[in-house]
Protein backbone atom coordinates (compact mmCIF):
# COMPACT_ATOMS: atom_id res chain seq x y z
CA UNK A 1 48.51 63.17 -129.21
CA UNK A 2 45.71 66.06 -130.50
CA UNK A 3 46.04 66.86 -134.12
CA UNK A 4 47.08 70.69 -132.62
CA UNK A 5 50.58 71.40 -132.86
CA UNK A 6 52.18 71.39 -129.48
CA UNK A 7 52.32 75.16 -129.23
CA UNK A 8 48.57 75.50 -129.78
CA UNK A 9 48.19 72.77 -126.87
CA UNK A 10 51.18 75.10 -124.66
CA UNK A 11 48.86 77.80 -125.41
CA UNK A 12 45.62 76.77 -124.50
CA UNK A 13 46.91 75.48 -121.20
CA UNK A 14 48.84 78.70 -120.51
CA UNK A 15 45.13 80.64 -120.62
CA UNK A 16 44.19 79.36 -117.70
CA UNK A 17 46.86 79.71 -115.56
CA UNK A 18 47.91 83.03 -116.97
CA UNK A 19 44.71 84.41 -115.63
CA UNK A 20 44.62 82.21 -112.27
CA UNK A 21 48.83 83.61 -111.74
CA UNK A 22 47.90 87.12 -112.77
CA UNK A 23 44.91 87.63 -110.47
CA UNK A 24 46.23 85.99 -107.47
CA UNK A 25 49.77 87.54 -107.46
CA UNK A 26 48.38 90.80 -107.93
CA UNK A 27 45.97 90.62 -105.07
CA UNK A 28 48.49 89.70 -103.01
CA UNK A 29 50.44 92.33 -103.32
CA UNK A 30 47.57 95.11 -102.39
CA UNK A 31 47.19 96.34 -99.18
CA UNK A 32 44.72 95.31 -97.20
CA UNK A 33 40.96 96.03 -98.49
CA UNK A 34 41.33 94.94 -101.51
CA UNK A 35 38.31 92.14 -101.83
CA UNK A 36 38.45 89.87 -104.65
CA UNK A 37 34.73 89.02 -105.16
CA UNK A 38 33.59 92.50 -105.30
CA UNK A 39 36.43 94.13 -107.09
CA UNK A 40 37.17 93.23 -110.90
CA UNK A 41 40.49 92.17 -112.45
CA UNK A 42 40.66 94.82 -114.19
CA UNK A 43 41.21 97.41 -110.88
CA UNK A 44 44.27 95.30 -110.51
CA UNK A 45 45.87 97.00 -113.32
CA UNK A 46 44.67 100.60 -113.11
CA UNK A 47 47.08 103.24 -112.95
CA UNK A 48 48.52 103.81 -109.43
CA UNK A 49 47.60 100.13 -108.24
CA UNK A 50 50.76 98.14 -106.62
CA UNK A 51 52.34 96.23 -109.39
CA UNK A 52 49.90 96.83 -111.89
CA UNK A 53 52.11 95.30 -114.44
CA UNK A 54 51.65 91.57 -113.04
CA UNK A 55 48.54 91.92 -114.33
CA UNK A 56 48.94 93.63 -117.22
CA UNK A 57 51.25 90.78 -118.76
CA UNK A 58 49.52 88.35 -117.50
CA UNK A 59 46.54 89.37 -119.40
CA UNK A 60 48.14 90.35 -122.32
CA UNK A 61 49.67 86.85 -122.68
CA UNK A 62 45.70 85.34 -121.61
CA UNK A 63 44.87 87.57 -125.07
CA UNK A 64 48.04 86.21 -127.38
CA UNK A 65 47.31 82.64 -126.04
CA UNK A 66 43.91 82.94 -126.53
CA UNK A 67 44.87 84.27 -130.05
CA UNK A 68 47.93 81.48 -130.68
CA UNK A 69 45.54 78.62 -129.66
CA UNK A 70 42.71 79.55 -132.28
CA UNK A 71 45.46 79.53 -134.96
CA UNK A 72 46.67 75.71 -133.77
CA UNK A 73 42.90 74.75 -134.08
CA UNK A 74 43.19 73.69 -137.28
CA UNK A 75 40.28 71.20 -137.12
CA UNK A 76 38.00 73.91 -135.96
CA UNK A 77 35.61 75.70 -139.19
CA UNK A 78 37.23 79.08 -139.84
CA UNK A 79 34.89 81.33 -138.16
CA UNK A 80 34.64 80.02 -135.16
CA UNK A 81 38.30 80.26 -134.89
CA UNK A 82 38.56 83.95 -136.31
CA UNK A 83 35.62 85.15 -133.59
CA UNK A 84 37.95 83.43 -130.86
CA UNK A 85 41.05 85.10 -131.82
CA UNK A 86 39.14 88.58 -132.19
CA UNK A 87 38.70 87.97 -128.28
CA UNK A 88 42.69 87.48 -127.81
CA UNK A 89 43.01 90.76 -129.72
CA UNK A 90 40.18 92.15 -127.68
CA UNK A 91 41.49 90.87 -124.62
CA UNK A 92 45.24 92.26 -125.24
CA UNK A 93 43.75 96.02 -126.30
CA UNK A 94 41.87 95.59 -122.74
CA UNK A 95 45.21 94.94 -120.91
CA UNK A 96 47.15 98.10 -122.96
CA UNK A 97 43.94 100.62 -122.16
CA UNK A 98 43.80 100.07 -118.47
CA UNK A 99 41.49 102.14 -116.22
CA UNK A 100 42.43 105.09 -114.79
CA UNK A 101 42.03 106.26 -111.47
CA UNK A 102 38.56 103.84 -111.33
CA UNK A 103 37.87 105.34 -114.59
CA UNK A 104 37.33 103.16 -117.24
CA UNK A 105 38.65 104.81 -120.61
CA UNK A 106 35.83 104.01 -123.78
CA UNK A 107 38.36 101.72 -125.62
CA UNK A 108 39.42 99.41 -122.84
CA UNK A 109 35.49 99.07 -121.98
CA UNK A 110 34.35 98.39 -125.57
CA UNK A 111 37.68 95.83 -126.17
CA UNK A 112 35.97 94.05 -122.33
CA UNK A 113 32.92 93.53 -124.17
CA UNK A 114 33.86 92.35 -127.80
CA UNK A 115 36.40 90.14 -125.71
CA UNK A 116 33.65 88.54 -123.32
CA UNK A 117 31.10 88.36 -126.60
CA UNK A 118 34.00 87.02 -128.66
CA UNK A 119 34.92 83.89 -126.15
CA UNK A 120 31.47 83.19 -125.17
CA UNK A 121 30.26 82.98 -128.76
CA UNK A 122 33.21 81.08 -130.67
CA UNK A 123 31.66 77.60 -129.91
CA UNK A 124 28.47 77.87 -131.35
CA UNK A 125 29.91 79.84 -134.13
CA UNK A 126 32.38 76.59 -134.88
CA UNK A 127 29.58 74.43 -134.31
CA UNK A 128 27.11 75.96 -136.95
CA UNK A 129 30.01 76.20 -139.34
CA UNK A 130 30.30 72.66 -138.89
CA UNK A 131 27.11 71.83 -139.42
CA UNK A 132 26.88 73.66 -142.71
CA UNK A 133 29.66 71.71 -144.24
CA UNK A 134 28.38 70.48 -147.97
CA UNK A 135 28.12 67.01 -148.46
CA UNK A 136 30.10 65.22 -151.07
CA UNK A 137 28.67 65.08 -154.92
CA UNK A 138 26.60 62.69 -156.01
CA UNK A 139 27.26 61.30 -159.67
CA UNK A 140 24.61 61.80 -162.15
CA UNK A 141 22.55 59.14 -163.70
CA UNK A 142 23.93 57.43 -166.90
CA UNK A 143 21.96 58.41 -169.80
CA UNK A 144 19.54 55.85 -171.76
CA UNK A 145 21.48 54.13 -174.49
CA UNK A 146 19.87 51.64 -176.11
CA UNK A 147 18.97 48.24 -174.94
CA UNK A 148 20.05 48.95 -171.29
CA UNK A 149 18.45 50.29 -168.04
CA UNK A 150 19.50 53.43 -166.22
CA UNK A 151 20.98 53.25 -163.30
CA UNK A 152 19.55 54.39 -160.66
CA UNK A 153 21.85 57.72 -158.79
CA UNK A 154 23.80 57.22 -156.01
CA UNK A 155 22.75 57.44 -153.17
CA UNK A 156 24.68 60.52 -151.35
CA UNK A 157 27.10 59.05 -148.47
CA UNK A 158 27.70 59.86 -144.80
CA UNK A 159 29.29 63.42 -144.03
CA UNK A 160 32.34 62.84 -142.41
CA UNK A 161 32.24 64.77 -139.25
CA UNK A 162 36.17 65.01 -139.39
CA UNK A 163 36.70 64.04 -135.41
CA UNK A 164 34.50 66.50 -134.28
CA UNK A 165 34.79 66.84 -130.47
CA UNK A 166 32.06 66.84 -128.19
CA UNK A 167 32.27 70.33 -127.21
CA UNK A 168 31.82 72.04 -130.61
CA UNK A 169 28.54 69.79 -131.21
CA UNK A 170 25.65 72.02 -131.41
CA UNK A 171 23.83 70.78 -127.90
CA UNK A 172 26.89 71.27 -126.16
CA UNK A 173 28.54 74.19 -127.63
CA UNK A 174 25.29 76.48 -127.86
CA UNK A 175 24.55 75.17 -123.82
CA UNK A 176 28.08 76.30 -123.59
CA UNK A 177 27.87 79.63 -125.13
CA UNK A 178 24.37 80.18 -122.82
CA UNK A 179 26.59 79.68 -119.52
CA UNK A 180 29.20 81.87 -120.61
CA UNK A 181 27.13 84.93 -122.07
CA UNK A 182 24.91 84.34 -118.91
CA UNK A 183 28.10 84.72 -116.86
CA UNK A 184 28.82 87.90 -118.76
CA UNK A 185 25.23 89.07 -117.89
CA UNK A 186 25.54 88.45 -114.41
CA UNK A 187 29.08 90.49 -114.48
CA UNK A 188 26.92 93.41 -116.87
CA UNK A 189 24.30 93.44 -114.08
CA UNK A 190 27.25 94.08 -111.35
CA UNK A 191 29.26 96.65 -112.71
CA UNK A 192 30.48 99.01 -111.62
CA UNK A 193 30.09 98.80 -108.11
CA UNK A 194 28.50 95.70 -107.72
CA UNK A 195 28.82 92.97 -104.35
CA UNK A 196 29.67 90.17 -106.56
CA UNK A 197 31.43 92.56 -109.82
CA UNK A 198 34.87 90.66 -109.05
CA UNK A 199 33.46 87.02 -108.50
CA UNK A 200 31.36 87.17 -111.49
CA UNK A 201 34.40 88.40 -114.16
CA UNK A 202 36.69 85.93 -112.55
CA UNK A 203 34.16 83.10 -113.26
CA UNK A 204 33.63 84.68 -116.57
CA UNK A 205 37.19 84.89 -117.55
CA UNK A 206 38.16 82.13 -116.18
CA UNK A 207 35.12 79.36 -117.79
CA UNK A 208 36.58 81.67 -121.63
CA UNK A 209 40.14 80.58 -120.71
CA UNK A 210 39.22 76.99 -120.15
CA UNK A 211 36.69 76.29 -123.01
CA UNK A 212 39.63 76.08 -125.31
CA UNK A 213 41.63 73.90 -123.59
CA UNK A 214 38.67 71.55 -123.54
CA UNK A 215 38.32 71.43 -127.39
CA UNK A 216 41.87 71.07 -127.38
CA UNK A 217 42.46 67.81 -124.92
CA UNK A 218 39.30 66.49 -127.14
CA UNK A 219 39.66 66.91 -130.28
CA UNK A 220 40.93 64.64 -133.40
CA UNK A 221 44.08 62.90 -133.06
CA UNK A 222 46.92 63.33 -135.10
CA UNK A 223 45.56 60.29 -137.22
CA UNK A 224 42.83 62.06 -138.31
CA UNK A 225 44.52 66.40 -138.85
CA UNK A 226 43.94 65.71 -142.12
CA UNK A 227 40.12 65.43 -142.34
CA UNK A 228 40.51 68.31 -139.76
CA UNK A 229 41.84 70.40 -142.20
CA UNK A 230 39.48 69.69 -144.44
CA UNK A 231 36.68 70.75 -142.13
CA UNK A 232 38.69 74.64 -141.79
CA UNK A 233 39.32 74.81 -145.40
CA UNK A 234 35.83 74.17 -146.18
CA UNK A 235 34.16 76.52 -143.38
């Protein structure tokens, strides 16, 4: 089993299908016209829209279970797991500020941004962290005494990497972060009225919602939480 307690694994799998349920039963229930690659998620909760509020909670809950699963990833370095939970806060404010009337109000558009920013960037900001982590200390020569050699200093050991998973190493998380902020530059470059606005934020939204589930399903086992914790504390 992962070394994250079982609500932070319930939580990273709920992203993903939050966002999949919330889209889908929305745009079902519009009348015809409504076209899911060129119109964004968030038209689907504007004011006057058929039951904007399927959306609405289903995005707020994407933002608290973005938010719950960056507390249960206790192995992850500290930052990386305060910048993801900024986007779950981000990502709520966006679902309580919808648009209105096609109108997007300044606070729901700013929250879209530091929310896209925030789950794109998270792991390359663990990563880093993790590769900062100080080594152990090395003892200090003996002094000379009389009639017997120094000995020579230790040698410094092996950082223990503390189950790192293969998604917050620095290749693969900062090739990570480069798809996703590239996704969010595609979406940039469509809004507002773009052909592809909708298909670009759902791939956007949706690659955010299932980064974290990845780090979850392969990170440390429960064997090694402790070393994990170790890792946070010292981030």
């Amino acid at each position: 089993m992962p070394a994250v307690p079982w609500w932070g694994v319930l939580s990273s799998v709920a992203a993903p299908v939050l966002l999949a349920v919330g889209w889908s039963l929305a745009a079902v229930r519009q009348p015809p016209g409504y076209d899911p690659v060129a119109d964004t998620i968030s038209q689907l909760s504007s004011y006057g829209v058929i039951d904007r509020l399927i959306l609405v909670i289903c995005l707020a809950g994407l933002g608290v279970a973005h938010l719950v699963t960056a507390v249960g990833l206790r192995f992850v370095p500290l930052a990386g797991r305060l910048v993801h939970g900024g986007g779950g806060v981000a990502t709520v404010v966006v679902a309580l500020v919808p648009k209105v009337d096609s109108v997007t109000p300044p606070v729901h558009g700013i929250a879209a941004v530091i929310a896209f920013v925030a789950l794109a960037t998270w792991p390359s900001v663990a990563a880093l962290r993790w590769s900062h982590r100080p080594g152990r200390r090395t003892g200090r020569p003996r002094s000379h005494l009389p009639g017997r050699r120094a000995e020579r200093p230790r040698s410094r050991p092996p950082v223990r990497r503390g189950g790192r998973p293969w998604p917050l190493r620095l290749p693969v998380a900062f090739a990570a972060s480069a798809v996703l902020l590239g996704s969010g530059l595609w979406l940039a470059l469509q809004l507002p009225d773009g052909p592809t606005a909708g298909l670009a934020e759902r791939v956007t939204a949706g690659l955010e919602a299932l980064w974290p589930l990845v780090v979850v399903l392969t990170g440390p086992r429960r064997g090694t939480a402790a070393a994990g914790r170790h890792v946070s504390g010292s981030a």
